[in-house]
C-alpha atoms as a PDB file:
ATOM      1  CA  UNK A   1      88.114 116.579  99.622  1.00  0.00           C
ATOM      2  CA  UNK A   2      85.862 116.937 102.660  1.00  0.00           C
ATOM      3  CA  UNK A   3      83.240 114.193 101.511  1.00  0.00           C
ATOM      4  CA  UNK A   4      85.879 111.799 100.042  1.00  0.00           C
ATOM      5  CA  UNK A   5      84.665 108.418 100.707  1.00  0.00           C
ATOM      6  CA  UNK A   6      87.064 105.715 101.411  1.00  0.00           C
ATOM      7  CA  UNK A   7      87.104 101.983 100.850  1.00  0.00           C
ATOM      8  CA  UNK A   8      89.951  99.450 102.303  1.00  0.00           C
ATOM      9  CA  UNK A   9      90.180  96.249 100.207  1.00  0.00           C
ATOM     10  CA  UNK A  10      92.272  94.039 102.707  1.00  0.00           C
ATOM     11  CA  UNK A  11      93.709  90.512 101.909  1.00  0.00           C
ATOM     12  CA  UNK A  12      92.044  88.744 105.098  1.00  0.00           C
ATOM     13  CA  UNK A  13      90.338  89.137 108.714  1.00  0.00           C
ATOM     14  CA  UNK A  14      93.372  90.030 110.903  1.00  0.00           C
ATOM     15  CA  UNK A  15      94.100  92.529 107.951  1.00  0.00           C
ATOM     16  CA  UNK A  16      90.243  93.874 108.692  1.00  0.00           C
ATOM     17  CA  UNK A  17      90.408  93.766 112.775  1.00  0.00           C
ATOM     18  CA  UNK A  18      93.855  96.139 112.201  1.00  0.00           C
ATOM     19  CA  UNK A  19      92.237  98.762 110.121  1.00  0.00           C
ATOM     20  CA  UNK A  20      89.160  98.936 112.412  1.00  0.00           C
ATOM     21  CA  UNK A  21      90.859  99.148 114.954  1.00  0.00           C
ATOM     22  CA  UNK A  22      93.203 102.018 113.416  1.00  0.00           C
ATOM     23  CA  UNK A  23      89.680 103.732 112.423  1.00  0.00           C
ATOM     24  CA  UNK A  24      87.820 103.342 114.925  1.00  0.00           C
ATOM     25  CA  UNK A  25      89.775 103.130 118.215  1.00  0.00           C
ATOM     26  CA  UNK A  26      93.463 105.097 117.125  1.00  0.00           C
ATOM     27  CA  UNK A  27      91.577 107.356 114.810  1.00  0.00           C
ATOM     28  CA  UNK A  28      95.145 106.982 112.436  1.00  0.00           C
ATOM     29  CA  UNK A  29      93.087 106.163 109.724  1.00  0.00           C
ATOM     30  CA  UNK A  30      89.873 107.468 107.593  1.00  0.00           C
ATOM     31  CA  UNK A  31      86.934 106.274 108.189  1.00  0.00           C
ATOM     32  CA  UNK A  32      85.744 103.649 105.478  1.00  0.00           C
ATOM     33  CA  UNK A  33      84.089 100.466 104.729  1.00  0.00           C
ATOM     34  CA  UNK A  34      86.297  97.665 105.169  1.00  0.00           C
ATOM     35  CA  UNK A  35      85.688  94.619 102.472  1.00  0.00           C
ATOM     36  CA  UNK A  36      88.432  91.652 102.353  1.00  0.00           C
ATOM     37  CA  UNK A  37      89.507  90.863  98.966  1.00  0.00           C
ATOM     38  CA  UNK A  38      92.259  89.711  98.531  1.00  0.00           C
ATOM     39  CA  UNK A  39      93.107  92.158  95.135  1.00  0.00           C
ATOM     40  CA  UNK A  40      97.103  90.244  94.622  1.00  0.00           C
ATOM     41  CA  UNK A  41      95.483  87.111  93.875  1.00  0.00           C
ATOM     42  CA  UNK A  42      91.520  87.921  92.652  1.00  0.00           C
ATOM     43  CA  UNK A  43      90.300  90.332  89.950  1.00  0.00           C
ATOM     44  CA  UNK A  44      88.396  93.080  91.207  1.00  0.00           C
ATOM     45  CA  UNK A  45      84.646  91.853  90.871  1.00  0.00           C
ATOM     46  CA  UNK A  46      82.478  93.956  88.089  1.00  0.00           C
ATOM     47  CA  UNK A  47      79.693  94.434  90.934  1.00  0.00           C
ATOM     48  CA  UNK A  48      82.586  96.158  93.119  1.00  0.00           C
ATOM     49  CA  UNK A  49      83.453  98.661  89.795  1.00  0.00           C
ATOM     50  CA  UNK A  50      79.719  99.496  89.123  1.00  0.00           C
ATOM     51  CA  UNK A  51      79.312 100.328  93.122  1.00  0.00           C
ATOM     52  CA  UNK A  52      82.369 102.689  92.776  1.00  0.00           C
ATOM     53  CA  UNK A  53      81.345 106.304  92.528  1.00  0.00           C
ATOM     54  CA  UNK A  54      83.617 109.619  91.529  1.00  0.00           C
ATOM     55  CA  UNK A  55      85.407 111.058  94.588  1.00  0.00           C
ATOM     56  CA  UNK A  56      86.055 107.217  96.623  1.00  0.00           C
ATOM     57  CA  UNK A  57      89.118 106.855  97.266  1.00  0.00           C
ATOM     58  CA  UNK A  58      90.458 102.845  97.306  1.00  0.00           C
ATOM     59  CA  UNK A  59      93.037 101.794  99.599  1.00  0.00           C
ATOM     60  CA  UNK A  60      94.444  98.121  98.413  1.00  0.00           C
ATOM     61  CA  UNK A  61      96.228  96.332 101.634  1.00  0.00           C
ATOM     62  CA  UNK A  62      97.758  93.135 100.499  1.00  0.00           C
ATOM     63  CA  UNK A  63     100.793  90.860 101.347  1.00  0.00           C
ATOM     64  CA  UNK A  64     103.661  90.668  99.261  1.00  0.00           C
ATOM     65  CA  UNK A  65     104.925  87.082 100.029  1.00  0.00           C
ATOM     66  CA  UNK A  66     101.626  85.825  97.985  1.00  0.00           C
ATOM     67  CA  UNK A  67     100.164  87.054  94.769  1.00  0.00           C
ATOM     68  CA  UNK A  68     101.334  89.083  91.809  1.00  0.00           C
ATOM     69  CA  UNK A  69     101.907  92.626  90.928  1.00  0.00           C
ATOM     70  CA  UNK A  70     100.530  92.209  88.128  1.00  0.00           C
ATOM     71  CA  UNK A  71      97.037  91.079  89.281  1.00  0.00           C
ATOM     72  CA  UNK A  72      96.990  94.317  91.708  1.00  0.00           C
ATOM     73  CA  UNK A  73      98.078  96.437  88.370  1.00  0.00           C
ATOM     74  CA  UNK A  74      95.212  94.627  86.609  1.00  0.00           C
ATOM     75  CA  UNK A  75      92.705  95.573  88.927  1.00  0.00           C
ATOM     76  CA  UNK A  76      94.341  99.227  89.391  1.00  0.00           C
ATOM     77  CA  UNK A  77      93.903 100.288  86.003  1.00  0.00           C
ATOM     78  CA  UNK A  78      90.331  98.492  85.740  1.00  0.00           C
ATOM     79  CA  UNK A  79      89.047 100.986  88.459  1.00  0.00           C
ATOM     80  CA  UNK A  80      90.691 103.508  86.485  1.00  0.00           C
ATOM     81  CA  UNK A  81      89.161 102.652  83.220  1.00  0.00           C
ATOM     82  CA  UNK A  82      85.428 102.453  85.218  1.00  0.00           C
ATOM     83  CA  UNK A  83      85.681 104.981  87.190  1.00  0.00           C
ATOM     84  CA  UNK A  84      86.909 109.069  87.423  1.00  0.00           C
ATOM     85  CA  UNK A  85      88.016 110.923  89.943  1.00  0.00           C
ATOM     86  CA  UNK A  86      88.962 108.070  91.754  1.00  0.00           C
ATOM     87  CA  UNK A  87      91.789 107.766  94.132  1.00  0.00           C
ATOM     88  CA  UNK A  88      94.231 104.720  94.621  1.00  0.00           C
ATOM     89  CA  UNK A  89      96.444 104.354  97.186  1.00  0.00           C
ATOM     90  CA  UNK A  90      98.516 100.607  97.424  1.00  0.00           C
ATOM     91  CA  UNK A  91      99.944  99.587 100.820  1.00  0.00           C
ATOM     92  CA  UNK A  92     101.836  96.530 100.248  1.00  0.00           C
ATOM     93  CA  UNK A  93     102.888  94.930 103.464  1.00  0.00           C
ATOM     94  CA  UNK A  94     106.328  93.624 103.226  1.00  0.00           C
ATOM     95  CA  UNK A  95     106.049  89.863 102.941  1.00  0.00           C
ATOM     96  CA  UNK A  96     102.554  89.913 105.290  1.00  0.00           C
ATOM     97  CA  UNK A  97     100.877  91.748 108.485  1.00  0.00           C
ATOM     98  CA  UNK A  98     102.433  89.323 111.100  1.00  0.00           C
ATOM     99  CA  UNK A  99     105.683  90.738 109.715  1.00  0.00           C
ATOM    100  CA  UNK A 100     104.457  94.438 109.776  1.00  0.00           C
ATOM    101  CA  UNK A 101     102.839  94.016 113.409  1.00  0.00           C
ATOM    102  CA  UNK A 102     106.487  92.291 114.753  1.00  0.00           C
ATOM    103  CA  UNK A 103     108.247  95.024 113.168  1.00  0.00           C
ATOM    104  CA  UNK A 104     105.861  98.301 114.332  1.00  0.00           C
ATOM    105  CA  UNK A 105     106.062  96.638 117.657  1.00  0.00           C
ATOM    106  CA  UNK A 106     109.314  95.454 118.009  1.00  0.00           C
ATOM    107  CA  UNK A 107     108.146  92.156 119.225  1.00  0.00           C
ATOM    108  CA  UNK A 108     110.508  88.863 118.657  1.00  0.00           C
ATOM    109  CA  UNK A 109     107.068  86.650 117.959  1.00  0.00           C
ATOM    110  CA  UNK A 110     103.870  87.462 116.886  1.00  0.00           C
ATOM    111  CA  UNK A 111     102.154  85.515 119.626  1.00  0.00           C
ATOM    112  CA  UNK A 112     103.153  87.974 121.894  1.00  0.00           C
ATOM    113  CA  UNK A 113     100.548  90.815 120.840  1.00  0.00           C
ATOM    114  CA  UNK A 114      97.339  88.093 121.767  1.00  0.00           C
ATOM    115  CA  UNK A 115      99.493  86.095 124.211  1.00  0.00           C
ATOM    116  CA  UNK A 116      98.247  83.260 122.386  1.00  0.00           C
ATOM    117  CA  UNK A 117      99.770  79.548 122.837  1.00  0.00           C
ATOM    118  CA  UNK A 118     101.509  79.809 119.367  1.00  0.00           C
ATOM    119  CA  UNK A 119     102.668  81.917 116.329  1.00  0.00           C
ATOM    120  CA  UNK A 120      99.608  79.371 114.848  1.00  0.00           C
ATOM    121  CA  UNK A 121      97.371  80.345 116.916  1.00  0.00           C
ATOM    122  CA  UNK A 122      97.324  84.199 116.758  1.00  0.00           C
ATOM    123  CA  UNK A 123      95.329  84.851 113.667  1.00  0.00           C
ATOM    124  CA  UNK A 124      92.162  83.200 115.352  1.00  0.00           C
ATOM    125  CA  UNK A 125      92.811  84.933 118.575  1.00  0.00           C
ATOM    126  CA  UNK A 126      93.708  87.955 117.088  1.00  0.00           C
ATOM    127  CA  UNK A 127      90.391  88.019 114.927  1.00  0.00           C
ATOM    128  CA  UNK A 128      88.180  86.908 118.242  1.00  0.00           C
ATOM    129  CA  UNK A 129      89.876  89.432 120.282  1.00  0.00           C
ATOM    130  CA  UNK A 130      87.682  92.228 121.425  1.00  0.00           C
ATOM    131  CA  UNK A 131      90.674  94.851 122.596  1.00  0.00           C
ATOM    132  CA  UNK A 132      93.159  94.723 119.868  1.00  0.00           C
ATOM    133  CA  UNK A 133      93.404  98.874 120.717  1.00  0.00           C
ATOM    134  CA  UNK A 134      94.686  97.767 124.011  1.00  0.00           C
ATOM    135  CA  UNK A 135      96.482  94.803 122.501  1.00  0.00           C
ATOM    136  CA  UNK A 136      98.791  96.927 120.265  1.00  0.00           C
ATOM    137  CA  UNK A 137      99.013  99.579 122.884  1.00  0.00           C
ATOM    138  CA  UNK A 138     100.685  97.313 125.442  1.00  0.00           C
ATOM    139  CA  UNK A 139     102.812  95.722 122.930  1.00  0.00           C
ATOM    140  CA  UNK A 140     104.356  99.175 122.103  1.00  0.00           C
ATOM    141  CA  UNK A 141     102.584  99.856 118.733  1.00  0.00           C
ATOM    142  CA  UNK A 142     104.394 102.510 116.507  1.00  0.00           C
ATOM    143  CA  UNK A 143     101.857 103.223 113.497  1.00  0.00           C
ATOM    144  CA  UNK A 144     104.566 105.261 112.201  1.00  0.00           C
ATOM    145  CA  UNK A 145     106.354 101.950 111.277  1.00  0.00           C
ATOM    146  CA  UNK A 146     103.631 100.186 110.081  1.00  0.00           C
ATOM    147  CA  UNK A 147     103.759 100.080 106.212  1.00  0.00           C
ATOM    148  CA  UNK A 148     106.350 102.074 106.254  1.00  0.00           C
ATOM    149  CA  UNK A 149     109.025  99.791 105.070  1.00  0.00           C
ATOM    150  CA  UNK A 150     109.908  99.507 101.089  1.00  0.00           C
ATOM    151  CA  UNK A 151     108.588  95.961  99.843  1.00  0.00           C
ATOM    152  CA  UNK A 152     110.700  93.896  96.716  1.00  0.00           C
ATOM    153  CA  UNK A 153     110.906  96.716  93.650  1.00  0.00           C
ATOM    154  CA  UNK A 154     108.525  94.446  91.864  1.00  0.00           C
ATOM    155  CA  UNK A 155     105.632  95.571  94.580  1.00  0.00           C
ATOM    156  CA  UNK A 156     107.182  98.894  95.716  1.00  0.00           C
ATOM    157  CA  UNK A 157     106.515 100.036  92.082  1.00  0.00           C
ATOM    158  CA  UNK A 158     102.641  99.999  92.120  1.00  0.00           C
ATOM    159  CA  UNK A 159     102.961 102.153  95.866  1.00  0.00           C
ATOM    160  CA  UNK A 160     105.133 104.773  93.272  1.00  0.00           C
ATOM    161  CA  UNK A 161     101.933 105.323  91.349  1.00  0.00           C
ATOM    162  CA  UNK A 162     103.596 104.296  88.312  1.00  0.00           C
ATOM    163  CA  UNK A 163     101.286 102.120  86.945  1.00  0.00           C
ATOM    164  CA  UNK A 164      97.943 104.657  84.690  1.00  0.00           C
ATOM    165  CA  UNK A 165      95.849 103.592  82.631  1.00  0.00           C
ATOM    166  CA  UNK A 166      95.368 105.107  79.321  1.00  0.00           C
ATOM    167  CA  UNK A 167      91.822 106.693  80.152  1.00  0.00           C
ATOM    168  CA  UNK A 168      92.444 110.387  80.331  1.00  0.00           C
ATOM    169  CA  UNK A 169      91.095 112.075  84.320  1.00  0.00           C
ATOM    170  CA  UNK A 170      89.455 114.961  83.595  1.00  0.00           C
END
């Protein structure tokens, strides 16, 4: 759909600098609004439902070392009862993004993508950083890896799709 909008619900900052970075600079992704929420932990606020509208398509980006599945199935199937004609797609990172960004660099630490003091220290420097394009490029960064491993069944299911809600799509 040519006019699809899109919407990324990530768990946190680093999370956010990623996928605008992935948008905007790599051009791998959609483009979107970006809102942090972190949906494996929080119900999906009513205001964010009403503001919904047919044809958006929801991209959920969450950790899997905090949280439940059910929360995220919670909040999957209340878009689905609000809404129709809208898409969800679930990206659950396997255990959390410093994991995913070690692994889709092939990096031993994630300090080494910032070159920051400490593993401690990268979030902040990764969130002040104002070339994370060039960051991940010099680091070897292989979106094809990214996300792309399975997470625990538990989380892997909701990626499946297998969780509807009983509110027929027309």
């Amino acid at each position: 759909m040519k006019d699809r909008k899109t919407i990324y619900f990530v768990e946190g900052q680093c999370e956010e600098v990623i996928v605008r970075s992935l948008i905007q600079d790599f051009h791998l992704l959609p483009p979107g609004r970006i809102k942090v929420l972190n949906i494996s932990q929080r119900r999906f606020p009513q205001s964010l439902l009403f503001s919904l509208i047919p044809g958006t398509c929801v991209v959920f980006i969450f950790d899997t070392d905090t949280g439940t599945p059910h929360t995220v199935r919670e909040n999957i199937v209340a878009i689905e009862r609000m809404t129709t004609d809208v898409e969800v797609i679930v990206i659950p990172q396997c255990r959390n993004l410093e994991d995913e960004l070690i692994y889709s660099c092939s990096l031993k630490e994630i300090r080494q993508i910032t070159g920051s003091r400490s593993n401690k220290n990268f979030k902040h420097d990764l969130i002040h950083a104002s070339n994370v394009h060039s960051l991940l490029k010099s680091c070897g960064f292989n979106f094809a890896r990214l996300w792309s491993r399975k997470a625990d069944m538990e989380w892997e299911i909701l990626r499946q799709g297998e969780i509807k809600s009983s509110r027929k799509r027309k």
